[in-house]
C-alpha atoms as a PDB file:
ATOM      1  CA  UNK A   1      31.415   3.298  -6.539  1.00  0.00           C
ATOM      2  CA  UNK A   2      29.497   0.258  -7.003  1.00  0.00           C
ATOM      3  CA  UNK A   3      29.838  -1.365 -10.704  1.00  0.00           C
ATOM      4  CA  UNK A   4      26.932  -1.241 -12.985  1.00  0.00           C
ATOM      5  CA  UNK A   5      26.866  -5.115 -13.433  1.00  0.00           C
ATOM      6  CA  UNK A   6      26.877  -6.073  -9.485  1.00  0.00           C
ATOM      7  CA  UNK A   7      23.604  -3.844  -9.630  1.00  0.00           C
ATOM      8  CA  UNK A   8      22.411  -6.374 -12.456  1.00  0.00           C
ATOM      9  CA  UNK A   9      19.782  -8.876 -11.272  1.00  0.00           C
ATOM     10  CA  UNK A  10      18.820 -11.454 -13.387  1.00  0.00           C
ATOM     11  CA  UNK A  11      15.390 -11.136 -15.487  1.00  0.00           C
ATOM     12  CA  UNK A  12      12.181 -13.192 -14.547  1.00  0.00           C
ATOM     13  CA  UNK A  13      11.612 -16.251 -16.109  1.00  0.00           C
ATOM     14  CA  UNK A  14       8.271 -15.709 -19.131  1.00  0.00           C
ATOM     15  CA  UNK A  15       5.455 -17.906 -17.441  1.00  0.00           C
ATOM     16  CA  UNK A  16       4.143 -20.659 -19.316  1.00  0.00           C
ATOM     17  CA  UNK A  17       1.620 -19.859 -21.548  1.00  0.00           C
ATOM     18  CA  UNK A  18      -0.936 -22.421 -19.250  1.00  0.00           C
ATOM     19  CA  UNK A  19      -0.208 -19.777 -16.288  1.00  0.00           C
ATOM     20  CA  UNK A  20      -1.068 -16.847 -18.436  1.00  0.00           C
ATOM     21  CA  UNK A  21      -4.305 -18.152 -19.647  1.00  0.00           C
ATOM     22  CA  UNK A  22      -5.129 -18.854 -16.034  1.00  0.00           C
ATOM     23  CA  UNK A  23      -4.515 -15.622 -14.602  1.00  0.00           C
ATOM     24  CA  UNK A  24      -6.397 -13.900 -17.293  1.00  0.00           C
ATOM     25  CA  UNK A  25      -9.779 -15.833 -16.616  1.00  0.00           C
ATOM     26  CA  UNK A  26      -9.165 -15.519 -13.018  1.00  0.00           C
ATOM     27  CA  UNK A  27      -9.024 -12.149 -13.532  1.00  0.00           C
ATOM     28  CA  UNK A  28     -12.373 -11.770 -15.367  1.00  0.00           C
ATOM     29  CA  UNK A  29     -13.999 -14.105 -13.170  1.00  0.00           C
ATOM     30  CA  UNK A  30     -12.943 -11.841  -9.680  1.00  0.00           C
ATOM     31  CA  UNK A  31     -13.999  -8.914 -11.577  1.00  0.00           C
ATOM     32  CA  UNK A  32     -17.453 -10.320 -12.505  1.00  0.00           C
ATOM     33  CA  UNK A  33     -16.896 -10.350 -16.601  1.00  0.00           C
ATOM     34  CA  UNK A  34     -17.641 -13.971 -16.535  1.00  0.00           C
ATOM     35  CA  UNK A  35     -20.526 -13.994 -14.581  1.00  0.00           C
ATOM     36  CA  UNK A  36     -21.609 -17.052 -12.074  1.00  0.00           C
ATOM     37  CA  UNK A  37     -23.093 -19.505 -13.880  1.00  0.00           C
ATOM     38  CA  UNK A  38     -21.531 -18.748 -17.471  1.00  0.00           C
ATOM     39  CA  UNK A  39     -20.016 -21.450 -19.516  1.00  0.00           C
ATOM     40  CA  UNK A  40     -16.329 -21.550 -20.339  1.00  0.00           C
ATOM     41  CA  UNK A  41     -16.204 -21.904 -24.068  1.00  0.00           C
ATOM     42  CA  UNK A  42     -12.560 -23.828 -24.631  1.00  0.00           C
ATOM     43  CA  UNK A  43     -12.142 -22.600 -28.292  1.00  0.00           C
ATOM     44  CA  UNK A  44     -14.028 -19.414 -28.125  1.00  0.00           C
ATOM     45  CA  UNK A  45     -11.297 -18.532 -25.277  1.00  0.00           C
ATOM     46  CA  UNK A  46      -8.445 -19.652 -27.338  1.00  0.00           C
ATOM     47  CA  UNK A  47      -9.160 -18.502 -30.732  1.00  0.00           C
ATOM     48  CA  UNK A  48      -9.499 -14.748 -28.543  1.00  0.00           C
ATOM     49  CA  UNK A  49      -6.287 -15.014 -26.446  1.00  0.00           C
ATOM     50  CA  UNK A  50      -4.342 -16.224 -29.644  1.00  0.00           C
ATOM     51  CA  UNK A  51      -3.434 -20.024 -28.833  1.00  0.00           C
ATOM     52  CA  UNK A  52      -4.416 -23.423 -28.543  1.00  0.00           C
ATOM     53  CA  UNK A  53      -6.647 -25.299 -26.462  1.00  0.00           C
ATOM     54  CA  UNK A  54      -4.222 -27.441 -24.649  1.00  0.00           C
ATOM     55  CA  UNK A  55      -3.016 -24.247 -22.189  1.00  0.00           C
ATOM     56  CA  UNK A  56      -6.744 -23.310 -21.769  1.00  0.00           C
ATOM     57  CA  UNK A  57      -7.267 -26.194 -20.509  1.00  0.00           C
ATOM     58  CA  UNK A  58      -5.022 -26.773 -18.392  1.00  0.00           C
ATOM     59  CA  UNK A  59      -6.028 -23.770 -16.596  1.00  0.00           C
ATOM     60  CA  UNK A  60      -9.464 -24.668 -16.610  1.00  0.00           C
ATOM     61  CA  UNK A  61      -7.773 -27.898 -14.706  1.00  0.00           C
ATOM     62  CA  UNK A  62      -6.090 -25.591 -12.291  1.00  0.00           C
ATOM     63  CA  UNK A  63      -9.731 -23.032 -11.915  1.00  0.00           C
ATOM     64  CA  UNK A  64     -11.410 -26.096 -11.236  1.00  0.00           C
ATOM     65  CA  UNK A  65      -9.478 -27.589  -8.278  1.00  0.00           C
ATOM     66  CA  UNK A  66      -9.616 -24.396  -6.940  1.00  0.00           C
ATOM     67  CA  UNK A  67     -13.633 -24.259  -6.853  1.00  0.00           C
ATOM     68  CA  UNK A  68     -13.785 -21.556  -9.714  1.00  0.00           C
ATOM     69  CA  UNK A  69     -15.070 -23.256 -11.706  1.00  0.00           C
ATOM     70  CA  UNK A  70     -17.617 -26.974 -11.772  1.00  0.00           C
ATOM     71  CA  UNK A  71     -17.534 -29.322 -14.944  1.00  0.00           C
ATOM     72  CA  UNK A  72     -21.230 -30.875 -15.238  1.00  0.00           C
ATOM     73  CA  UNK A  73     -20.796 -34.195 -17.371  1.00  0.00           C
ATOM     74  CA  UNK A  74     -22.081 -33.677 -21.154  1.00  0.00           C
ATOM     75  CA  UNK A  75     -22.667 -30.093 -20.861  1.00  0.00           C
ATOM     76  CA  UNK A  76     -19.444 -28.348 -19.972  1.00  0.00           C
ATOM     77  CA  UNK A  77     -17.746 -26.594 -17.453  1.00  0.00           C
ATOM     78  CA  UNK A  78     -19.590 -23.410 -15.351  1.00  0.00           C
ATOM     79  CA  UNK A  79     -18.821 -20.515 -12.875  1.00  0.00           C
ATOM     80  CA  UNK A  80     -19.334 -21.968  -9.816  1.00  0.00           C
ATOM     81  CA  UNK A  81     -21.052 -19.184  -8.153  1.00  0.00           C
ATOM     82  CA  UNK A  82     -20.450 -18.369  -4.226  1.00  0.00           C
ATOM     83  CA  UNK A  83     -22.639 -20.210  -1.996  1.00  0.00           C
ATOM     84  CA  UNK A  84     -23.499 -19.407   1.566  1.00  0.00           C
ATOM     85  CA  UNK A  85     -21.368 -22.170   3.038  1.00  0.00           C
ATOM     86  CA  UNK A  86     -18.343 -20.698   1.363  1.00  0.00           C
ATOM     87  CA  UNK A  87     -18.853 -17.159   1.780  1.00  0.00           C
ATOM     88  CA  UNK A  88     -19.026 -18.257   5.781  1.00  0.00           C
ATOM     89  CA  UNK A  89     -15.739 -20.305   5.696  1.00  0.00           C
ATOM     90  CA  UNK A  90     -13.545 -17.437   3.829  1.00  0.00           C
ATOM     91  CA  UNK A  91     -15.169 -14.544   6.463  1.00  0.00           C
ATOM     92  CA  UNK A  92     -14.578 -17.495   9.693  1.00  0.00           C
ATOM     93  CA  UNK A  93     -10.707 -18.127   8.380  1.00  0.00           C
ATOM     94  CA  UNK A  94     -10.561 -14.036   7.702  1.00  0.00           C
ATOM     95  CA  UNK A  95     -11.296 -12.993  10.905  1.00  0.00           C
ATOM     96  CA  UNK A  96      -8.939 -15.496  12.836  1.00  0.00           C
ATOM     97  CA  UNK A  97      -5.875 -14.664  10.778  1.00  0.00           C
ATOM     98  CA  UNK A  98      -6.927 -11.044  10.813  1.00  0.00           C
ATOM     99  CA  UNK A  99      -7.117 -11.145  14.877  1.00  0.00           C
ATOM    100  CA  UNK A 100      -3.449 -13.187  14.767  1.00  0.00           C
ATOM    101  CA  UNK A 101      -2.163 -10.523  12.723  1.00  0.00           C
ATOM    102  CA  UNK A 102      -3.172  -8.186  15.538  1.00  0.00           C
ATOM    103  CA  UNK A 103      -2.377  -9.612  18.469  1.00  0.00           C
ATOM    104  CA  UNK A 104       1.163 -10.339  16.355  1.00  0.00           C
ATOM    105  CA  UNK A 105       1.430  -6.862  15.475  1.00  0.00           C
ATOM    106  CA  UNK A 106       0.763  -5.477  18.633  1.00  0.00           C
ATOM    107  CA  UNK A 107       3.484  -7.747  20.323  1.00  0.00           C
ATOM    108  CA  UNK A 108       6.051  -6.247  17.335  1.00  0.00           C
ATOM    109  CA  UNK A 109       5.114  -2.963  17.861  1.00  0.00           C
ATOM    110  CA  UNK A 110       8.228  -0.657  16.947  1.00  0.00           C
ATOM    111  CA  UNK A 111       9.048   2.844  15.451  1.00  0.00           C
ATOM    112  CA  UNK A 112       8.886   1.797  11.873  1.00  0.00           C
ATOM    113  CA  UNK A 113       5.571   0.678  12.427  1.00  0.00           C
ATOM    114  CA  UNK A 114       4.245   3.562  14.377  1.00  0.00           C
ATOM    115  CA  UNK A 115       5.498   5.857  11.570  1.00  0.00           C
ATOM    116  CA  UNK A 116       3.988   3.919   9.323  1.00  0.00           C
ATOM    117  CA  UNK A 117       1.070   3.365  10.800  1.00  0.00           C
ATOM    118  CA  UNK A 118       0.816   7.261  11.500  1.00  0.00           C
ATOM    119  CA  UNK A 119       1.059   7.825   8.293  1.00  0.00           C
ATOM    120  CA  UNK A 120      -2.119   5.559   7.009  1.00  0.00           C
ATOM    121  CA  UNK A 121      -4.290   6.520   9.435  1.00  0.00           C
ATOM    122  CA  UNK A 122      -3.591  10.397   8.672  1.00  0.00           C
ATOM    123  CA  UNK A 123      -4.393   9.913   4.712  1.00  0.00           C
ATOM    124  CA  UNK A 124      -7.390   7.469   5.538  1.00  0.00           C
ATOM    125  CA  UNK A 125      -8.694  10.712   7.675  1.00  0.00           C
ATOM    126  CA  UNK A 126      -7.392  13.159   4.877  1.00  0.00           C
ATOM    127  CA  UNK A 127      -9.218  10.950   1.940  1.00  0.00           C
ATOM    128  CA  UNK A 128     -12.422   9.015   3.571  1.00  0.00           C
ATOM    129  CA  UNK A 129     -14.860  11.487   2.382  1.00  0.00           C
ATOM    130  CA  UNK A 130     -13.537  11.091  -1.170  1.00  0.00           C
ATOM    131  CA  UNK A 131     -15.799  10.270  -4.118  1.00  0.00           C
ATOM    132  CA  UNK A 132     -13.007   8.420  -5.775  1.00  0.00           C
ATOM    133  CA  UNK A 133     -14.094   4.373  -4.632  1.00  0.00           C
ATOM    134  CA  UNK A 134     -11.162   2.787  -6.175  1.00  0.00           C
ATOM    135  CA  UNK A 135      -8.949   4.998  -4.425  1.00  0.00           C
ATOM    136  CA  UNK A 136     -10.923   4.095  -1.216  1.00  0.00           C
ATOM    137  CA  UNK A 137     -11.193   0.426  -2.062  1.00  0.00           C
ATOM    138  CA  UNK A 138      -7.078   0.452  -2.272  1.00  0.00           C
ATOM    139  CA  UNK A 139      -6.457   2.036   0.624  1.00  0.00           C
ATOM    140  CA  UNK A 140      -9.048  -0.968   2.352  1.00  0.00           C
ATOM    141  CA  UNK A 141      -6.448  -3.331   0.597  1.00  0.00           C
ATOM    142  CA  UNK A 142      -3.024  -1.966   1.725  1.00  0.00           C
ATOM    143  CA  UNK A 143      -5.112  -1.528   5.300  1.00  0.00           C
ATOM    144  CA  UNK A 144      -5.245  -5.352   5.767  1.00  0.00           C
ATOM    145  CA  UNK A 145      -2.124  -5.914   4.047  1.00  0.00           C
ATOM    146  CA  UNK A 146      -0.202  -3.544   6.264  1.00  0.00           C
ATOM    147  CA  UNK A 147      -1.996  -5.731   9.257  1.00  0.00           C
ATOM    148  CA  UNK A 148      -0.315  -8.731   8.343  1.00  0.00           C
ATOM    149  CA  UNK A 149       2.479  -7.927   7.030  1.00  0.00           C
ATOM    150  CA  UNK A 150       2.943  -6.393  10.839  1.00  0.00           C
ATOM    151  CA  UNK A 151       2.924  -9.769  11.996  1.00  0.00           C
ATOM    152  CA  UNK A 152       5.938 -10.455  10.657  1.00  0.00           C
ATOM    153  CA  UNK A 153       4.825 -14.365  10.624  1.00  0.00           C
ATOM    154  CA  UNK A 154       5.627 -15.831   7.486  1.00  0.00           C
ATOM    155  CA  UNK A 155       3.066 -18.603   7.964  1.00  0.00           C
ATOM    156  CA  UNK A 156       0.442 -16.077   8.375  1.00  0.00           C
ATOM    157  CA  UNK A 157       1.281 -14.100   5.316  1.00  0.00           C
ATOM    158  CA  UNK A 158       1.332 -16.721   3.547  1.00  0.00           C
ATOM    159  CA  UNK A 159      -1.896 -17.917   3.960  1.00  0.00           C
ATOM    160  CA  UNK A 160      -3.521 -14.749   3.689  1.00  0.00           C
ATOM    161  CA  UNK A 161      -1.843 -14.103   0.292  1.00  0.00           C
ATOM    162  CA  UNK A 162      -3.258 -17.830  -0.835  1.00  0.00           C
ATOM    163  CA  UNK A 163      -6.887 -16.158   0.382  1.00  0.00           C
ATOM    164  CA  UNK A 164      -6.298 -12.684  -1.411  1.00  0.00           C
ATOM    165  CA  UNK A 165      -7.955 -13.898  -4.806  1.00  0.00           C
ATOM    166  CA  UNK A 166     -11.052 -15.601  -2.872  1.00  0.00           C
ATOM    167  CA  UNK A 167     -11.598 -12.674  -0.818  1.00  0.00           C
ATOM    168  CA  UNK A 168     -11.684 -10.378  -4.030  1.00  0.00           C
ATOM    169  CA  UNK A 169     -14.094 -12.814  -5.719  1.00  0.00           C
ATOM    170  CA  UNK A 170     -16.229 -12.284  -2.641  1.00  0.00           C
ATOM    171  CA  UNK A 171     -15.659  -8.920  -2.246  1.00  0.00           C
ATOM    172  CA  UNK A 172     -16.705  -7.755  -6.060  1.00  0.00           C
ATOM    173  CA  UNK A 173     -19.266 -10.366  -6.111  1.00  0.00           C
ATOM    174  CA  UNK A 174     -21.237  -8.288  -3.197  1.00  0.00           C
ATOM    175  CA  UNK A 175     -20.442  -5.274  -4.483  1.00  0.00           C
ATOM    176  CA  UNK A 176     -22.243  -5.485  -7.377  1.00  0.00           C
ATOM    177  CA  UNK A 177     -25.200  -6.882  -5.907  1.00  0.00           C
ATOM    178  CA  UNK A 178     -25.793  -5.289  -2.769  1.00  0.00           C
ATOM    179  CA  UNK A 179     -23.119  -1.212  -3.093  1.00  0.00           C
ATOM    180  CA  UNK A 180     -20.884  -1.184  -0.346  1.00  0.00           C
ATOM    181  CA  UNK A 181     -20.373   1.873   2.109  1.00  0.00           C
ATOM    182  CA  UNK A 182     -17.065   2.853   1.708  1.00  0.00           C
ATOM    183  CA  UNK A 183     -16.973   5.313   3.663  1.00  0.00           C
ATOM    184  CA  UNK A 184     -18.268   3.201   6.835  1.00  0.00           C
ATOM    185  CA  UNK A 185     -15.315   0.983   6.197  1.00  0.00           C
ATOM    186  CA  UNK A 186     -13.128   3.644   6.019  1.00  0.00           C
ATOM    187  CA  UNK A 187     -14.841   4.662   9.888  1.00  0.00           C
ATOM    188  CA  UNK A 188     -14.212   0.807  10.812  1.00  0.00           C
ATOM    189  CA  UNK A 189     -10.325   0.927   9.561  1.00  0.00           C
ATOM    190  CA  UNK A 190      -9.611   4.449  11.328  1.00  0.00           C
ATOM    191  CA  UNK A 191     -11.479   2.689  14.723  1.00  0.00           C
ATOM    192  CA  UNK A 192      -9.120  -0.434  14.428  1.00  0.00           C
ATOM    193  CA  UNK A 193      -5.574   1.162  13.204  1.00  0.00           C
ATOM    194  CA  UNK A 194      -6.071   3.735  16.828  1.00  0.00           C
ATOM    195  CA  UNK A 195      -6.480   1.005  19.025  1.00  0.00           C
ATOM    196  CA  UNK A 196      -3.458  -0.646  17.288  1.00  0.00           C
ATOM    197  CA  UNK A 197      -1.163   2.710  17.590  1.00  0.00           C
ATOM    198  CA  UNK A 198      -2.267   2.689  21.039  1.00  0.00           C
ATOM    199  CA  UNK A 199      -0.961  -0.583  21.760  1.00  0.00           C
ATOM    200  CA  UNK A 200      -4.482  -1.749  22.473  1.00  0.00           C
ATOM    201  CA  UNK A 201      -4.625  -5.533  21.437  1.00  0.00           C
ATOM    202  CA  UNK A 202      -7.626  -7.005  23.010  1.00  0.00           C
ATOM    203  CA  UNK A 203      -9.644  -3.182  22.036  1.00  0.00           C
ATOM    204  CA  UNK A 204      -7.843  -3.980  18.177  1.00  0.00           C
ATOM    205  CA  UNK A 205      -8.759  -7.700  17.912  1.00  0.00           C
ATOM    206  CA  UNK A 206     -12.496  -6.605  18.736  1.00  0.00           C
ATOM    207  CA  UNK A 207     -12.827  -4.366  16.596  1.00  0.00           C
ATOM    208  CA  UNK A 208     -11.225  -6.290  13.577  1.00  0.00           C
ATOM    209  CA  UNK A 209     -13.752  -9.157  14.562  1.00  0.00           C
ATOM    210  CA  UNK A 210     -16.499  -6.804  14.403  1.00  0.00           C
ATOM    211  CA  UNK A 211     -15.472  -5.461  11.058  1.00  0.00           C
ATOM    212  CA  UNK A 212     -14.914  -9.156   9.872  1.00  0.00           C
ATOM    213  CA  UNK A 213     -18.709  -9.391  11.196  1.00  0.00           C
ATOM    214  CA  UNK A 214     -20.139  -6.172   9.581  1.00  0.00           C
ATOM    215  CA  UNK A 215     -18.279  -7.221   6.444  1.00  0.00           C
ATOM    216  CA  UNK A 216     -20.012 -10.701   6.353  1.00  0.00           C
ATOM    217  CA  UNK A 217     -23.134  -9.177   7.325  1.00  0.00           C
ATOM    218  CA  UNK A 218     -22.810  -7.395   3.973  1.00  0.00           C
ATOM    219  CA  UNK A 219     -22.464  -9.977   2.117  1.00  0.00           C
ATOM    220  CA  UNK A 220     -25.140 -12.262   3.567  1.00  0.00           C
ATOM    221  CA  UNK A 221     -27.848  -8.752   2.908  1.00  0.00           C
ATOM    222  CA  UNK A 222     -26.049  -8.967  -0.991  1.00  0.00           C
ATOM    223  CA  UNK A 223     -27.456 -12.753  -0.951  1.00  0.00           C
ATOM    224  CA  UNK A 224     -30.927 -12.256   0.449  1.00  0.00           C
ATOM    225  CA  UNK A 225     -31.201  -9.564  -2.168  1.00  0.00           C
ATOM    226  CA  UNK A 226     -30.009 -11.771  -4.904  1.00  0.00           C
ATOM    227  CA  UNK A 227     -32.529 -14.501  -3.775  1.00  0.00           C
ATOM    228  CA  UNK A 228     -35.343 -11.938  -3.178  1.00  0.00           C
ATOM    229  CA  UNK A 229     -34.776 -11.140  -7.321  1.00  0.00           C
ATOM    230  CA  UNK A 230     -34.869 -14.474  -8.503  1.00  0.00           C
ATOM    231  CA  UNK A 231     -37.816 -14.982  -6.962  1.00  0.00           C
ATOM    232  CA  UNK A 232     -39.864 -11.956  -8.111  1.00  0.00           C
ATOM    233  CA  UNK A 233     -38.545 -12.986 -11.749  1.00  0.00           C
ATOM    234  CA  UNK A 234     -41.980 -13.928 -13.753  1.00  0.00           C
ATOM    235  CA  UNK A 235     -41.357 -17.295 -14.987  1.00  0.00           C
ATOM    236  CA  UNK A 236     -41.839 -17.688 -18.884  1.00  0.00           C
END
């Protein structure tokens, strides 16, 4: 019998205070509570989250270098909202890791993966008619993720874990301008994970680009729409 203590593993370092700050107005920024545009008010965000303004802005530092945010000299630091040119770079690097991941996956095709496999696409077809969209919108998550992780290529994980935050900025950002079709996603993952159980790689990698294309198509429709209002805005 194995002794409590060798089952013992030692407890997480606390993140520094900096990190914390950071990943909360990440957070509201991917979810749209800080909307694009908005300014970052240093001390209104400490005096809320309970500490000083050093660690807020340091992560402003960190929000900044990773195009979050945009510091305009003698008026503050912004949202940056999405622009075209970067909505097209994260959907060009999306679809060739996502088409890597396949032809990867395809090549490490075992039991373990069938089963598992299997077993997605069977709840997908049990729950794509469901009214629940975060349900939905998690299975679309641990979709891809089960994609790459099939890879097994560390590299590739990697980097697609580096992109997750950027893609759910996009993502959301879309969303809430222009509703997405869950269920039509749903359609588009069921398409793409037979193919894959079937060993199909050049019939999988198609339809993953087309779904990085239909996805992207979205998005540019969510723009347009966007553009369309500000136009039709009465000036004052």
């Amino acid at each position: 019998m194995q002794d409590f203590y060798d089952k013992v593993k030692p407890l997480a370092p606390p993140k520094p205070l900096w990190l914390r700050v950071l990943e909360f107005l990440k957070d509201a920024i991917v979810k749209g509570d800080i909307q694009p545009g908005e300014k970052l008010n240093e001390v209104r965000i400490a005096s809320k989250l309970g500490v000083s303004r050093s660690p807020v802005r340091e992560a402003i530092r960190v929000l900044e270098s990773e195009a979050f945010v945009e510091t305009i000299d003698r008026r503050g630091t912004f949202v940056k909202p999405l622009s075209v040119k970067e909505i097209e770079e994260i959907h060009t690097v999306l679809k060739y890791l996502q088409v890597a991941a396949i032809e990867l996956a395809v090549k490490n095709m075992d039991p373990d993966i069938k089963k598992e496999l299997t077993s997605m696409i069977a709840q997908m077809e049990e729950r794509k008619h469901t009214t629940d969209v975060e349900e939905l919108k998690n299975m679309s998550r641990q979709f891809h993720s089960f994609i790459v992780q099939a890879s097994n290529n560390d590299l590739l994980i990697r980097i697609n874990e580096s992109l997750l935050v950027q893609q759910e900025r996009v993502r959301l950002w879309g969303a809430s301008t222009e509703p997405e079709d869950i269920s039509a996603i749903m359609e588009e993952h069921l398409a793409i994970s037979r193919a894959f159980l079937q060993e199909d790689a050049a019939e999988t990698a198609r339809l993953m680009e087309e779904h990085v294309h239909k996805a992207r198509l979205r998005l540019m429709k969510a723009i347009s729409k966007l553009e369309q209002g500000k136009e039709e805005t009465p000036r004052t």
